[in-house]
PDB file of N, CA and C in Angstrom:
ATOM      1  N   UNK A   1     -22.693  23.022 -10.131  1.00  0.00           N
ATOM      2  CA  UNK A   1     -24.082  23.198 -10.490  1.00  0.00           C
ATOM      3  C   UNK A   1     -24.867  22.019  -9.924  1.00  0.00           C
ATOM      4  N   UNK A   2     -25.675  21.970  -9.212  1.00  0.00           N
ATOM      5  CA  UNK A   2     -26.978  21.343  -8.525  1.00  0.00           C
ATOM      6  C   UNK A   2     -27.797  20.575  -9.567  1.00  0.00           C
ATOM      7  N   UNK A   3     -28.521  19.507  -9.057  1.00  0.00           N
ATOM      8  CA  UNK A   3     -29.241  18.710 -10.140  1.00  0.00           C
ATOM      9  C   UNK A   3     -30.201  19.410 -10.638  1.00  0.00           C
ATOM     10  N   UNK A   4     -31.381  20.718  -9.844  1.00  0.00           N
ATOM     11  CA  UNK A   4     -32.214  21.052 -10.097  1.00  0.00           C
ATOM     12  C   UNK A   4     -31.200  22.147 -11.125  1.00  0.00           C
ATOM     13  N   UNK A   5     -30.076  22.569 -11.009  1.00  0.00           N
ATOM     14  CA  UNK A   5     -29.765  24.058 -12.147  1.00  0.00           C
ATOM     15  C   UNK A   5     -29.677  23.114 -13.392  1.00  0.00           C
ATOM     16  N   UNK A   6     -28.759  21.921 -13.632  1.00  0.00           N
ATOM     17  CA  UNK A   6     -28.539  21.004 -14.524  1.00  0.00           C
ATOM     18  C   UNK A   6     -29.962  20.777 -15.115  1.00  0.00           C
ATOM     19  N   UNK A   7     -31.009  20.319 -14.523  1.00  0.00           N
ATOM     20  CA  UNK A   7     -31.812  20.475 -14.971  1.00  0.00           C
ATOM     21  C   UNK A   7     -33.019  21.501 -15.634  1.00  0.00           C
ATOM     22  N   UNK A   8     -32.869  22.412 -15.527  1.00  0.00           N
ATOM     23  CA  UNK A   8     -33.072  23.650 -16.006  1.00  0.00           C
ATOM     24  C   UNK A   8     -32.336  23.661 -16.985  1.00  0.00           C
ATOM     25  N   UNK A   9     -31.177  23.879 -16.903  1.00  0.00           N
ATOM     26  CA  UNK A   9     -30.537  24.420 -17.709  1.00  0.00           C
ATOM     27  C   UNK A   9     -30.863  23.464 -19.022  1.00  0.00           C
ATOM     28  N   UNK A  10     -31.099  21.969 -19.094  1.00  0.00           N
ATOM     29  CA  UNK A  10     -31.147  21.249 -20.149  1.00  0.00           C
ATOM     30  C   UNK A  10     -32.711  21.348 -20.776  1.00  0.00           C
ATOM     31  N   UNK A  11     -33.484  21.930 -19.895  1.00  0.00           N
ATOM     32  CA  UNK A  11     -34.890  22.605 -20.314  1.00  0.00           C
ATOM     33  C   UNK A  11     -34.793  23.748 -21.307  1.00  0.00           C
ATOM     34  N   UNK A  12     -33.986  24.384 -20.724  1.00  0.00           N
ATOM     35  CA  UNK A  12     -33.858  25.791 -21.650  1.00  0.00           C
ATOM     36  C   UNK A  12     -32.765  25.418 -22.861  1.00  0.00           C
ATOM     37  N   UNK A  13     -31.680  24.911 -23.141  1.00  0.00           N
ATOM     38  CA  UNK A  13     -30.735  25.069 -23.979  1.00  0.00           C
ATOM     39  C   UNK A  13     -31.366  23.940 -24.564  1.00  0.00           C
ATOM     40  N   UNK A  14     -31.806  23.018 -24.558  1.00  0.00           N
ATOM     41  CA  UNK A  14     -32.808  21.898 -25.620  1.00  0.00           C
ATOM     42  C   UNK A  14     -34.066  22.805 -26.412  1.00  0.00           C
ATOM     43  N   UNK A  15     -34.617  23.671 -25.558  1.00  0.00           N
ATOM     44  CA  UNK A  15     -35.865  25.107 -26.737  1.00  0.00           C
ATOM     45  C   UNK A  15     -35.136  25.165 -27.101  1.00  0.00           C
ATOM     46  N   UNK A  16     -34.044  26.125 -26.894  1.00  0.00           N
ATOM     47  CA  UNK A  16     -33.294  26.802 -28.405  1.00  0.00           C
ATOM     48  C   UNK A  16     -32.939  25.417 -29.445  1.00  0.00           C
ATOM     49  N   UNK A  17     -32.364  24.369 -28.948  1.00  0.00           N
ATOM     50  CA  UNK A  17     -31.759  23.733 -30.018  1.00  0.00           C
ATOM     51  C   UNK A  17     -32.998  23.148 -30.508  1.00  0.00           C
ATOM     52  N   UNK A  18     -34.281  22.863 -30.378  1.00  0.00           N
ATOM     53  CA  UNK A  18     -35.217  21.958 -30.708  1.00  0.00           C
ATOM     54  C   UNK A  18     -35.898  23.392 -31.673  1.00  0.00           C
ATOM     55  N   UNK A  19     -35.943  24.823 -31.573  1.00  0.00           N
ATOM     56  CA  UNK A  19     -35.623  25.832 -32.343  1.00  0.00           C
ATOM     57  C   UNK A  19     -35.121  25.729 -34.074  1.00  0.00           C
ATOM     58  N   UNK A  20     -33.661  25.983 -33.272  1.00  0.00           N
ATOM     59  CA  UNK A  20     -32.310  25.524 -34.930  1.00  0.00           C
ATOM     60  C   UNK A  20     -32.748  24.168 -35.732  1.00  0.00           C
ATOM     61  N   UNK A  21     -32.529  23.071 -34.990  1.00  0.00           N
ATOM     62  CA  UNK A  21     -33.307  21.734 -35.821  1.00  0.00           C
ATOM     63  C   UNK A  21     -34.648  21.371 -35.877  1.00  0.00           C
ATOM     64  N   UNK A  22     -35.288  21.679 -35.301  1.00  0.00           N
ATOM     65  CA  UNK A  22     -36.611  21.168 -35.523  1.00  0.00           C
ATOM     66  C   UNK A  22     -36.693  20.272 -34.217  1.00  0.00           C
ATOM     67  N   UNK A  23     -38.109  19.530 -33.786  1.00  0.00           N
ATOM     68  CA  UNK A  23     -38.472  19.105 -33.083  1.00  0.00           C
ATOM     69  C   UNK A  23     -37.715  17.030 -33.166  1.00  0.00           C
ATOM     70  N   UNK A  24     -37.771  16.825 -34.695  1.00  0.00           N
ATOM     71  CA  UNK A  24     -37.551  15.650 -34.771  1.00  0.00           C
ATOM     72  C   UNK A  24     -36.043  15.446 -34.887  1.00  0.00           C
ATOM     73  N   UNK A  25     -35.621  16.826 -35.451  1.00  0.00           N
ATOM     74  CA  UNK A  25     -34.096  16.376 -36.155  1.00  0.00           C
ATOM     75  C   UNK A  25     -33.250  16.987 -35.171  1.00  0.00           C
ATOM     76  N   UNK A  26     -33.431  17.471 -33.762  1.00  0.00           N
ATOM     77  CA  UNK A  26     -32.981  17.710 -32.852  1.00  0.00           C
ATOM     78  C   UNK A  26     -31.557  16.766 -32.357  1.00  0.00           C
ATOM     79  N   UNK A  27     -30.451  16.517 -32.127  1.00  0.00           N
ATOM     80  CA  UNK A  27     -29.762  15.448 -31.793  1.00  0.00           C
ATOM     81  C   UNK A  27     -29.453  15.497 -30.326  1.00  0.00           C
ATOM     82  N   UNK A  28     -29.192  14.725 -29.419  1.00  0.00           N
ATOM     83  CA  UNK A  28     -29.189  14.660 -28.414  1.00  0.00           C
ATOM     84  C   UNK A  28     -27.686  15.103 -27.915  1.00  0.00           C
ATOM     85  N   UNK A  29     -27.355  14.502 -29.181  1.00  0.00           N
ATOM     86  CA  UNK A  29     -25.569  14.618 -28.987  1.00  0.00           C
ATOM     87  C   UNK A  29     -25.450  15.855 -29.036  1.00  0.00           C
ATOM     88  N   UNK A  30     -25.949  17.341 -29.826  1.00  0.00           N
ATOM     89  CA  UNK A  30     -25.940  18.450 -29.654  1.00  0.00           C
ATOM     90  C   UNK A  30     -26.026  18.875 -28.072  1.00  0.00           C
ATOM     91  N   UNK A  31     -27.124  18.758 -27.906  1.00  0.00           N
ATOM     92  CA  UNK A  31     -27.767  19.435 -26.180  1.00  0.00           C
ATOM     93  C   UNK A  31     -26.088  18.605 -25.799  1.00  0.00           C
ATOM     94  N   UNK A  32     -25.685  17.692 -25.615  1.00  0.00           N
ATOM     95  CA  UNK A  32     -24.752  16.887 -24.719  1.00  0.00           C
ATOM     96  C   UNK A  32     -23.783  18.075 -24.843  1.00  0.00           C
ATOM     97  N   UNK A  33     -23.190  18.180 -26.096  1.00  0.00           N
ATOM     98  CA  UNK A  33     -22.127  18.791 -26.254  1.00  0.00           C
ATOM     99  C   UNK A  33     -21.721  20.416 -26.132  1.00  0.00           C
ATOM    100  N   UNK A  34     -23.233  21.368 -26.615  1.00  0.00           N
ATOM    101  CA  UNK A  34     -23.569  22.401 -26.071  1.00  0.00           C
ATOM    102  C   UNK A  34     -23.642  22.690 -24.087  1.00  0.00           C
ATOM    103  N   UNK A  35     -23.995  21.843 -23.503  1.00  0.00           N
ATOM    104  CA  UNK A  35     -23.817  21.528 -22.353  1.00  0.00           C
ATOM    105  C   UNK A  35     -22.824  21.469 -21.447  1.00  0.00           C
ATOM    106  N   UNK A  36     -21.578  20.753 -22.455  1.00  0.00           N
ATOM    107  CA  UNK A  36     -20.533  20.170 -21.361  1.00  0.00           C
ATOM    108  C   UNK A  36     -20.852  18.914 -20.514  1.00  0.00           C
ATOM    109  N   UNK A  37     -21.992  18.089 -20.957  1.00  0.00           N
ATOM    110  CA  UNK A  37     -22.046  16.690 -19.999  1.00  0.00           C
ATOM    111  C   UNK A  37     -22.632  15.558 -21.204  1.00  0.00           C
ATOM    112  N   UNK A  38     -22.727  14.407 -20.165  1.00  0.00           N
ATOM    113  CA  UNK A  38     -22.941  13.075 -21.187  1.00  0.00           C
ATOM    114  C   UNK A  38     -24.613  13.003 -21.670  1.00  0.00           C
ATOM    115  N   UNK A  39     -24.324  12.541 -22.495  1.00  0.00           N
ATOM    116  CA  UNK A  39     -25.857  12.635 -22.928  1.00  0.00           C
ATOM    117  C   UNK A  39     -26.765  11.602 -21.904  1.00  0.00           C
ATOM    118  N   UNK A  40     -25.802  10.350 -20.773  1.00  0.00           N
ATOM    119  CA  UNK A  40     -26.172  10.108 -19.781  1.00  0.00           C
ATOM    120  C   UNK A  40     -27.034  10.560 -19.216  1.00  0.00           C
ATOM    121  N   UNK A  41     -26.564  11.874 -18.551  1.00  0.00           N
ATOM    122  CA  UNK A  41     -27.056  13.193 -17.357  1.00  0.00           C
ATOM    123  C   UNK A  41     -28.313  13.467 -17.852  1.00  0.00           C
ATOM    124  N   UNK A  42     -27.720  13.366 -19.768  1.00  0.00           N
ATOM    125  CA  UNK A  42     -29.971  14.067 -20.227  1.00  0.00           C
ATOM    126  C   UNK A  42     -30.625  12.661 -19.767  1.00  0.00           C
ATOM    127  N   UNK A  43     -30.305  11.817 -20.328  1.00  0.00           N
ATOM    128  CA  UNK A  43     -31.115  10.639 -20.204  1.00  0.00           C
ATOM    129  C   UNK A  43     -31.690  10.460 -18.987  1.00  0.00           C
ATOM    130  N   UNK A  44     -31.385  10.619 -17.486  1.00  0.00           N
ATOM    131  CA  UNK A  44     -31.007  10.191 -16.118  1.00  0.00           C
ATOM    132  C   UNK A  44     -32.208  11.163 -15.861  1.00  0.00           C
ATOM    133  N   UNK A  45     -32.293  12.058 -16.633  1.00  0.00           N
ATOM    134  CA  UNK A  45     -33.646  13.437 -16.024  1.00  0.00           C
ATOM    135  C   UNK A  45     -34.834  13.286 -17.211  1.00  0.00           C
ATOM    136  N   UNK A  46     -34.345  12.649 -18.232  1.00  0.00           N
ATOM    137  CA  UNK A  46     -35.886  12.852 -18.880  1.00  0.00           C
ATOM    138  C   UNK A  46     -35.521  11.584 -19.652  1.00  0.00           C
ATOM    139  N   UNK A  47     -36.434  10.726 -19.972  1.00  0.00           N
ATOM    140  CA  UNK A  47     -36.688   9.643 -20.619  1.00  0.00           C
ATOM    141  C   UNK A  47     -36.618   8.933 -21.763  1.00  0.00           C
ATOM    142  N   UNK A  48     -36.707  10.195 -22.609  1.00  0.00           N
ATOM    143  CA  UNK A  48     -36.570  10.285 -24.197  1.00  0.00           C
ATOM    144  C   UNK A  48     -36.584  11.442 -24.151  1.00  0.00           C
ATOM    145  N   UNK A  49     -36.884  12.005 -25.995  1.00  0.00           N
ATOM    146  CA  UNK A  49     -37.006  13.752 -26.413  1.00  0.00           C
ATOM    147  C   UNK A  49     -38.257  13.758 -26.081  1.00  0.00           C
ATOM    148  N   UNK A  50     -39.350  12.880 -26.239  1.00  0.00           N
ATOM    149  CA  UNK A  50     -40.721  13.162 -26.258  1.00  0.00           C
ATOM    150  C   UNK A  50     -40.292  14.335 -25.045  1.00  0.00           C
ATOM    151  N   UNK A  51     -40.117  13.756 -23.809  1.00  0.00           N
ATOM    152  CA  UNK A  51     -40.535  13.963 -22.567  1.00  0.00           C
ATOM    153  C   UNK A  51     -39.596  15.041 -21.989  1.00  0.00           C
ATOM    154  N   UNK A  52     -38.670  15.171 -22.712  1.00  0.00           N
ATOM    155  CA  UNK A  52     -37.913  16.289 -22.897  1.00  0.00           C
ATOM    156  C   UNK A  52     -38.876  17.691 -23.611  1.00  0.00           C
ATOM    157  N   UNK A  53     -39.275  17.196 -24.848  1.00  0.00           N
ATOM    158  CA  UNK A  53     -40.273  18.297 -25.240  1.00  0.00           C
ATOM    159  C   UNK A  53     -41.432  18.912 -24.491  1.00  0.00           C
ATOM    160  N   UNK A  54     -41.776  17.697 -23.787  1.00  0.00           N
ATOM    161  CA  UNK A  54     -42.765  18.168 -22.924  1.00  0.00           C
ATOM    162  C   UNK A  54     -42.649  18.992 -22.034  1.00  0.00           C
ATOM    163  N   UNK A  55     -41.373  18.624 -21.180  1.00  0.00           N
ATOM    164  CA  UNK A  55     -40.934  20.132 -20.325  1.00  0.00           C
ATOM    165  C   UNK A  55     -40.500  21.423 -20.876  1.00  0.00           C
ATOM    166  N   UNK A  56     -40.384  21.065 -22.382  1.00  0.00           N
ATOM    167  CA  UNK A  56     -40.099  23.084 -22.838  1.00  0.00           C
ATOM    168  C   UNK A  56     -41.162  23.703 -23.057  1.00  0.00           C
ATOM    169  N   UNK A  57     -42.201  22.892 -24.013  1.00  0.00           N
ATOM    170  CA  UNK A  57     -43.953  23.732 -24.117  1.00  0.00           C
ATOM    171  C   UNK A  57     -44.252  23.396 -22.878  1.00  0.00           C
TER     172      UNK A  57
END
């Protein structure tokens, strides 16, 4: 998988989980582990959750 699918893909499977928990109580370690990669890889493409949230709305 390509950086741009990886990235997508952590766009879309972070809505649903930001969905199930909520916006604040979201864990990162979820998306990581739902994923199959380090919570590194999220970090490396988006900055925090803020900015993570920002790319799902």
């Amino acid at each position: 998988m390509g950086t741009v699918e990886v990235t997508e893909r952590i766009i879309v499977e972070s809505g649903q989980l930001f969905g199930t928990y909520g916006i604040r109580s979201m864990p990162m370690d979820a998306l990581a582990e739902k994923m199959g990669i380090s919570k590194r890889t999220i970090y490396e493409r988006f900055k925090d959750k803020d900015t993570l949230l920002l790319e799902v709305i």
